[in-house]
N, C-alpha and C. Protein backbone atom coordinates (compact mmCIF):
# COMPACT_ATOMS: atom_id res chain seq x y z
N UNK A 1 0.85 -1.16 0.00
CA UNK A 1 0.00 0.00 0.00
C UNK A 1 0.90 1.22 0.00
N UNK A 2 0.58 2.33 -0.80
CA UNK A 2 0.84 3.40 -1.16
C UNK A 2 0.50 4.91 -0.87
N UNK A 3 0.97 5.53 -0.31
CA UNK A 3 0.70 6.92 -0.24
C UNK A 3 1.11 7.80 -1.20
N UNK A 4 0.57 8.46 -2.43
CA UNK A 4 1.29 9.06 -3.09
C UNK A 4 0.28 10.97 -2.81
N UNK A 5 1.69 11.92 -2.46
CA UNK A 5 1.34 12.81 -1.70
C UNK A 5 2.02 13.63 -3.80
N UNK A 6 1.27 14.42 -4.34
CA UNK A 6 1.52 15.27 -5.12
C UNK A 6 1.17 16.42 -4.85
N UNK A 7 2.63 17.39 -4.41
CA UNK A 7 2.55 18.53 -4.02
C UNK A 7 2.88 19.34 -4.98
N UNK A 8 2.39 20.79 -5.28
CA UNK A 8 2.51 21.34 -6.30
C UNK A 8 3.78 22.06 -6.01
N UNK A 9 4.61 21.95 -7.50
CA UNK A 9 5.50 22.43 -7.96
C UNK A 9 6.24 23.34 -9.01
N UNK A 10 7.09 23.81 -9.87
CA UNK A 10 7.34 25.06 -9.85
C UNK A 10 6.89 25.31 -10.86
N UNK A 11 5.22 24.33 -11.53
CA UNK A 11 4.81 25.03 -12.85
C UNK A 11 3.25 24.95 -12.39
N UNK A 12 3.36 25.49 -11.04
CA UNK A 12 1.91 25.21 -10.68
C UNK A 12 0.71 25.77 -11.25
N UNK A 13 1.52 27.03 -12.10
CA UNK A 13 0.72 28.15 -12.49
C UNK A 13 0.13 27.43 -14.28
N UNK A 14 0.64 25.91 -14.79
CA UNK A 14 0.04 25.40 -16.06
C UNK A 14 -0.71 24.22 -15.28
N UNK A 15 -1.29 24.36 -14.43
CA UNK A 15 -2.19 23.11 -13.87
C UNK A 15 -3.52 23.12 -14.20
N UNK A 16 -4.07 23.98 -15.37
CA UNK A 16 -4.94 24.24 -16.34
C UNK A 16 -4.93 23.44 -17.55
N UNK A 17 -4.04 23.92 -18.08
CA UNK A 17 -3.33 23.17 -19.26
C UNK A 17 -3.17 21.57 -19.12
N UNK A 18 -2.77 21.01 -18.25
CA UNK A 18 -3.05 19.63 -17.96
C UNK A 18 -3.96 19.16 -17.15
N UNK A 19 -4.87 20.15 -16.50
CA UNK A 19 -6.14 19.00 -15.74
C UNK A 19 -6.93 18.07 -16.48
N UNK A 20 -6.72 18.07 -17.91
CA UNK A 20 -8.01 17.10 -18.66
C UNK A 20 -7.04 15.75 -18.37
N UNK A 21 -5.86 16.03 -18.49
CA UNK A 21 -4.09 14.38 -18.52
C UNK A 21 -4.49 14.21 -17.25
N UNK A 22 -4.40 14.78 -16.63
CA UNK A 22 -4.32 14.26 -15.19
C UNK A 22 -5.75 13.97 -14.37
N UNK A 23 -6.63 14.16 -14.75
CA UNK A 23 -7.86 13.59 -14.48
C UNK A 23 -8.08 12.34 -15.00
N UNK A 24 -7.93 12.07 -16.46
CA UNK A 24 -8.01 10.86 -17.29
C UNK A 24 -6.95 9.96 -16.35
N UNK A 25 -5.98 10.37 -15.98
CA UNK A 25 -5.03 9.48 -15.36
C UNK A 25 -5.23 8.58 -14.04
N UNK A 26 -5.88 9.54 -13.21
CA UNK A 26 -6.34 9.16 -11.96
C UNK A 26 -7.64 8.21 -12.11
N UNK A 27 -8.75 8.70 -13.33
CA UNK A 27 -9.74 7.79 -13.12
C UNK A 27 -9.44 6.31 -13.75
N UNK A 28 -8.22 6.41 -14.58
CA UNK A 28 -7.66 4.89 -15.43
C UNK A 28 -6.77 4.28 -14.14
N UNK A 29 -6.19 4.95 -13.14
CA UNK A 29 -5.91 4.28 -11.88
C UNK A 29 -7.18 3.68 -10.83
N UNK A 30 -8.17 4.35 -10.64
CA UNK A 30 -9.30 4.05 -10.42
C UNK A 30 -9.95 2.64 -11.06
N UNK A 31 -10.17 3.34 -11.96
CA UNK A 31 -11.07 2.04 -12.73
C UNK A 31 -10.05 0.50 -12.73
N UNK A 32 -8.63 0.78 -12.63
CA UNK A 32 -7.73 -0.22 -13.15
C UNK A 32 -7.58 -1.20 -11.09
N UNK A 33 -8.30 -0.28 -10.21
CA UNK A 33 -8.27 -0.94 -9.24
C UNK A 33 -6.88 -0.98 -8.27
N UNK A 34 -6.15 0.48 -8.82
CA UNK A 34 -4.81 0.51 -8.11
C UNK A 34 -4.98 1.84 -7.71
N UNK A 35 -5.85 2.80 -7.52
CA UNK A 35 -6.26 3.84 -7.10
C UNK A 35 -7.54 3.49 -5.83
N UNK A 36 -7.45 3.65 -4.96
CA UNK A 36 -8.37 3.45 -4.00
C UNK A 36 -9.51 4.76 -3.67
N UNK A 37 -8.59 5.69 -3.58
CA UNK A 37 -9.03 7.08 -3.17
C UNK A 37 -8.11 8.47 -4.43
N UNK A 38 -8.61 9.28 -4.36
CA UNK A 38 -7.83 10.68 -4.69
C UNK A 38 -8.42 12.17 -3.68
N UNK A 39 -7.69 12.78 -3.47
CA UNK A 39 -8.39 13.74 -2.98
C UNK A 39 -7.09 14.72 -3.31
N UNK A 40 -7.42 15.91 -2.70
CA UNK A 40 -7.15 17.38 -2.16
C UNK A 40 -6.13 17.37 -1.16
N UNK A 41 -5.31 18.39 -0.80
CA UNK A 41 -4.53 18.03 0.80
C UNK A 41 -5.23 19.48 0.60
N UNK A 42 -5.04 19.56 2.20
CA UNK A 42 -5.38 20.89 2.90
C UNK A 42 -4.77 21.84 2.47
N UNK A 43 -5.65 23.46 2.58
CA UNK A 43 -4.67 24.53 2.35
C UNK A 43 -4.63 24.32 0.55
N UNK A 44 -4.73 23.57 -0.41
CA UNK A 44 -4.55 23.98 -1.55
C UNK A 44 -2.81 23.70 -1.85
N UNK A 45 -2.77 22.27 -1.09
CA UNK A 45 -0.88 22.16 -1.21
C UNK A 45 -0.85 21.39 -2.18
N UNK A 46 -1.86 20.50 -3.34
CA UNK A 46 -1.69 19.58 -4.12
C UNK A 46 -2.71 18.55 -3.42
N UNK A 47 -2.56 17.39 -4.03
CA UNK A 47 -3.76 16.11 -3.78
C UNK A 47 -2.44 14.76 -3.46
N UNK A 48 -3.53 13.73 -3.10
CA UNK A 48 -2.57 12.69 -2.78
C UNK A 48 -3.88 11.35 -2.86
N UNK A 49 -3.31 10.28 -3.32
CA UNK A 49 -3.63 9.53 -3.81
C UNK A 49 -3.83 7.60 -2.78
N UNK A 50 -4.18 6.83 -2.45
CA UNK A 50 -3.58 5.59 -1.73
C UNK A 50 -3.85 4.63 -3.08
N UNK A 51 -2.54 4.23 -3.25
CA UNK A 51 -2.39 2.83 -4.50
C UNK A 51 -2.24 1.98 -4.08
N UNK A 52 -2.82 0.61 -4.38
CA UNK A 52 -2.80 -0.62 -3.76
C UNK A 52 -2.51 -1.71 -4.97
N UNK A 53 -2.05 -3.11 -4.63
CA UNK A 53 -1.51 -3.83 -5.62
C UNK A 53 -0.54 -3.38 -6.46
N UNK A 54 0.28 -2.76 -6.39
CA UNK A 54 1.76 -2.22 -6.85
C UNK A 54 2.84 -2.57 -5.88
N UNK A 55 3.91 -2.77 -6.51
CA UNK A 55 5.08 -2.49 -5.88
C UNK A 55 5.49 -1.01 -6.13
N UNK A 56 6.71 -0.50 -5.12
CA UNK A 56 6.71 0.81 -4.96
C UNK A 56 7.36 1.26 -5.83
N UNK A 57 8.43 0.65 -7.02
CA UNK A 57 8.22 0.36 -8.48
C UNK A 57 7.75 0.99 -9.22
N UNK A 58 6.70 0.13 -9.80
CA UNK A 58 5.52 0.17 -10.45
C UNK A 58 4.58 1.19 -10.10
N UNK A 59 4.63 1.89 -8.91
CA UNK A 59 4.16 2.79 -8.42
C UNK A 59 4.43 4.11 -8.91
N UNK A 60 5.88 4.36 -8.51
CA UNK A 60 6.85 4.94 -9.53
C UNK A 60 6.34 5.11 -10.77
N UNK A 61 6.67 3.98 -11.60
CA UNK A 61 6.70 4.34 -12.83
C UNK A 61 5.40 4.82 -13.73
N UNK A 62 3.63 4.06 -12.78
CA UNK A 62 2.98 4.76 -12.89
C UNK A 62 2.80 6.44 -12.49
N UNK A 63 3.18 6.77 -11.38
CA UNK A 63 3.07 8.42 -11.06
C UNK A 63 3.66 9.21 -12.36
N UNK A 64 4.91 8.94 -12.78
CA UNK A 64 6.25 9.57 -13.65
C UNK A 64 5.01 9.22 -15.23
N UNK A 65 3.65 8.71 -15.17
CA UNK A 65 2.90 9.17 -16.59
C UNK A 65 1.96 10.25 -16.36
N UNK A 66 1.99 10.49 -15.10
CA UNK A 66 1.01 11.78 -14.39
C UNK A 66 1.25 13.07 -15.14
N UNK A 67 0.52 13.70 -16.29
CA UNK A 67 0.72 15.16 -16.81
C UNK A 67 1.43 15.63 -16.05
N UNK A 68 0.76 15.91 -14.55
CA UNK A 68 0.85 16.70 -14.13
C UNK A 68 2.07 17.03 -13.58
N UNK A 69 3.09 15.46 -13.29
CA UNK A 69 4.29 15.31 -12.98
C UNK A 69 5.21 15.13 -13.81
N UNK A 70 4.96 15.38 -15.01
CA UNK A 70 5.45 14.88 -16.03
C UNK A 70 5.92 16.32 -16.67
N UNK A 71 5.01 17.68 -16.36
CA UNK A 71 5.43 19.00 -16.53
C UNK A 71 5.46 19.67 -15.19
N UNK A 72 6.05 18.90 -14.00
CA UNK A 72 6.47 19.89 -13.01
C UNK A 72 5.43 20.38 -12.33
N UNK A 73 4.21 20.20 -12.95
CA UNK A 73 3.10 21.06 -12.14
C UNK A 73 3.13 20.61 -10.82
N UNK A 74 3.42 18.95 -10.52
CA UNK A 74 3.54 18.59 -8.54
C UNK A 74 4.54 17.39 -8.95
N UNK A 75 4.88 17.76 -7.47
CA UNK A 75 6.65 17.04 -7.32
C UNK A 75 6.08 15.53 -6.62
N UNK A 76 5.86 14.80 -6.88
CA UNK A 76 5.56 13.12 -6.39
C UNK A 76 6.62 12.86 -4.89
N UNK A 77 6.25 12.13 -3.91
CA UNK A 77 6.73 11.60 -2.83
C UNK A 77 5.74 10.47 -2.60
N UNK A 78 5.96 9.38 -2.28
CA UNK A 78 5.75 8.11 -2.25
C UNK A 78 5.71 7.50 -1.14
N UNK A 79 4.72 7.15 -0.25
CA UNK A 79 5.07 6.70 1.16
C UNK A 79 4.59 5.30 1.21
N UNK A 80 5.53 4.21 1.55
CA UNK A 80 4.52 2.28 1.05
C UNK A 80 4.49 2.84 2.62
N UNK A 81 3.45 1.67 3.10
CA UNK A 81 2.87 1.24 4.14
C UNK A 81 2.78 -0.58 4.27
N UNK A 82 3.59 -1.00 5.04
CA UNK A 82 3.20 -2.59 5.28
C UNK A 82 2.17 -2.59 6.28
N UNK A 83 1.48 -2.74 6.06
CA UNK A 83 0.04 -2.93 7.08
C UNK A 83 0.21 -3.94 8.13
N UNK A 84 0.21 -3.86 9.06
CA UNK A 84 0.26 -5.18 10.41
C UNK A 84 -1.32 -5.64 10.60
N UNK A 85 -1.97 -4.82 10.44
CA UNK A 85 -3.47 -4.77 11.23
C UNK A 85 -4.24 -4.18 10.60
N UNK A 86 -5.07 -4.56 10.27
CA UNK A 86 -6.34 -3.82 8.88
C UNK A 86 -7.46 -3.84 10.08
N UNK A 87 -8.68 -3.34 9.56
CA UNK A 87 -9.85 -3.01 10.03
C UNK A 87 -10.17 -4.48 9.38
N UNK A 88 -11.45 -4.80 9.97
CA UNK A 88 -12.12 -5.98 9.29
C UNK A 88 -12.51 -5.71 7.79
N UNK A 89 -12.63 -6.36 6.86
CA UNK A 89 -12.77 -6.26 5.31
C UNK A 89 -11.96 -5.35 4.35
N UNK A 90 -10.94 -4.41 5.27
CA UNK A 90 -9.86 -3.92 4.28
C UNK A 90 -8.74 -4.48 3.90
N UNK A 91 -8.46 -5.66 4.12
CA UNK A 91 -7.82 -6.59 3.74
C UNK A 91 -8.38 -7.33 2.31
N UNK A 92 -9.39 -7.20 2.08
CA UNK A 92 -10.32 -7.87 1.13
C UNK A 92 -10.03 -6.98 -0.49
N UNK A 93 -10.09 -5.44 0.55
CA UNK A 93 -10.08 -4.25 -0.51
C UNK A 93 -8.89 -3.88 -1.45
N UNK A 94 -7.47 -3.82 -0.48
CA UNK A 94 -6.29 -3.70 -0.39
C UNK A 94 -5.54 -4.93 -1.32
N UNK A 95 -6.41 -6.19 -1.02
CA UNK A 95 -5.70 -7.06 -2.34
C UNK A 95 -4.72 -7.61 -1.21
């Protein structure tokens, strides 16, 4: 499991220009079942993502097709998580 934190970076000001790439991107992570969630971070610092069924890899090399990271608009940081202890049925979810 994956934390991917995309904070905006030093072309924050073309994050227009690529919201149609980077929307299409997130919902083909979605639909593909390696996107769990997307949201917003607070304050307007960029969005962040939890990926599941990847290695941190593959994780990688999916983020690095992100428009949005792909022209600088947000700088990618990557946090895996080995889970010890799930809630009941997120183990099911998580793969």
């Amino acid at each position: 499991m994956h934390i991917v934190l995309l904070k905006f970076g030093p072309n924050r000001s073309q994050a227009a220009q690529w919201m149609a790439g980077h929307k299409e991107w997130i919902e083909k992570g979605i639909s593909d079942g390696v996107f769990l969630l997307a949201g917003s971070l607070e304050n307007a610092q960029g969005g962040a993502l939890l990926a599941v069924k990847l290695t941190k890899a593959e994780v990688t090399a999916l983020v690095e097709k992100d428009p949005f990271v792909k022209h600088q608009v947000v700088e990618p940081e990557i946090i895996s998580i080995a889970p010890s202890r799930t809630a009941m049925g997120l183990a099911e979810i998580i793969g």
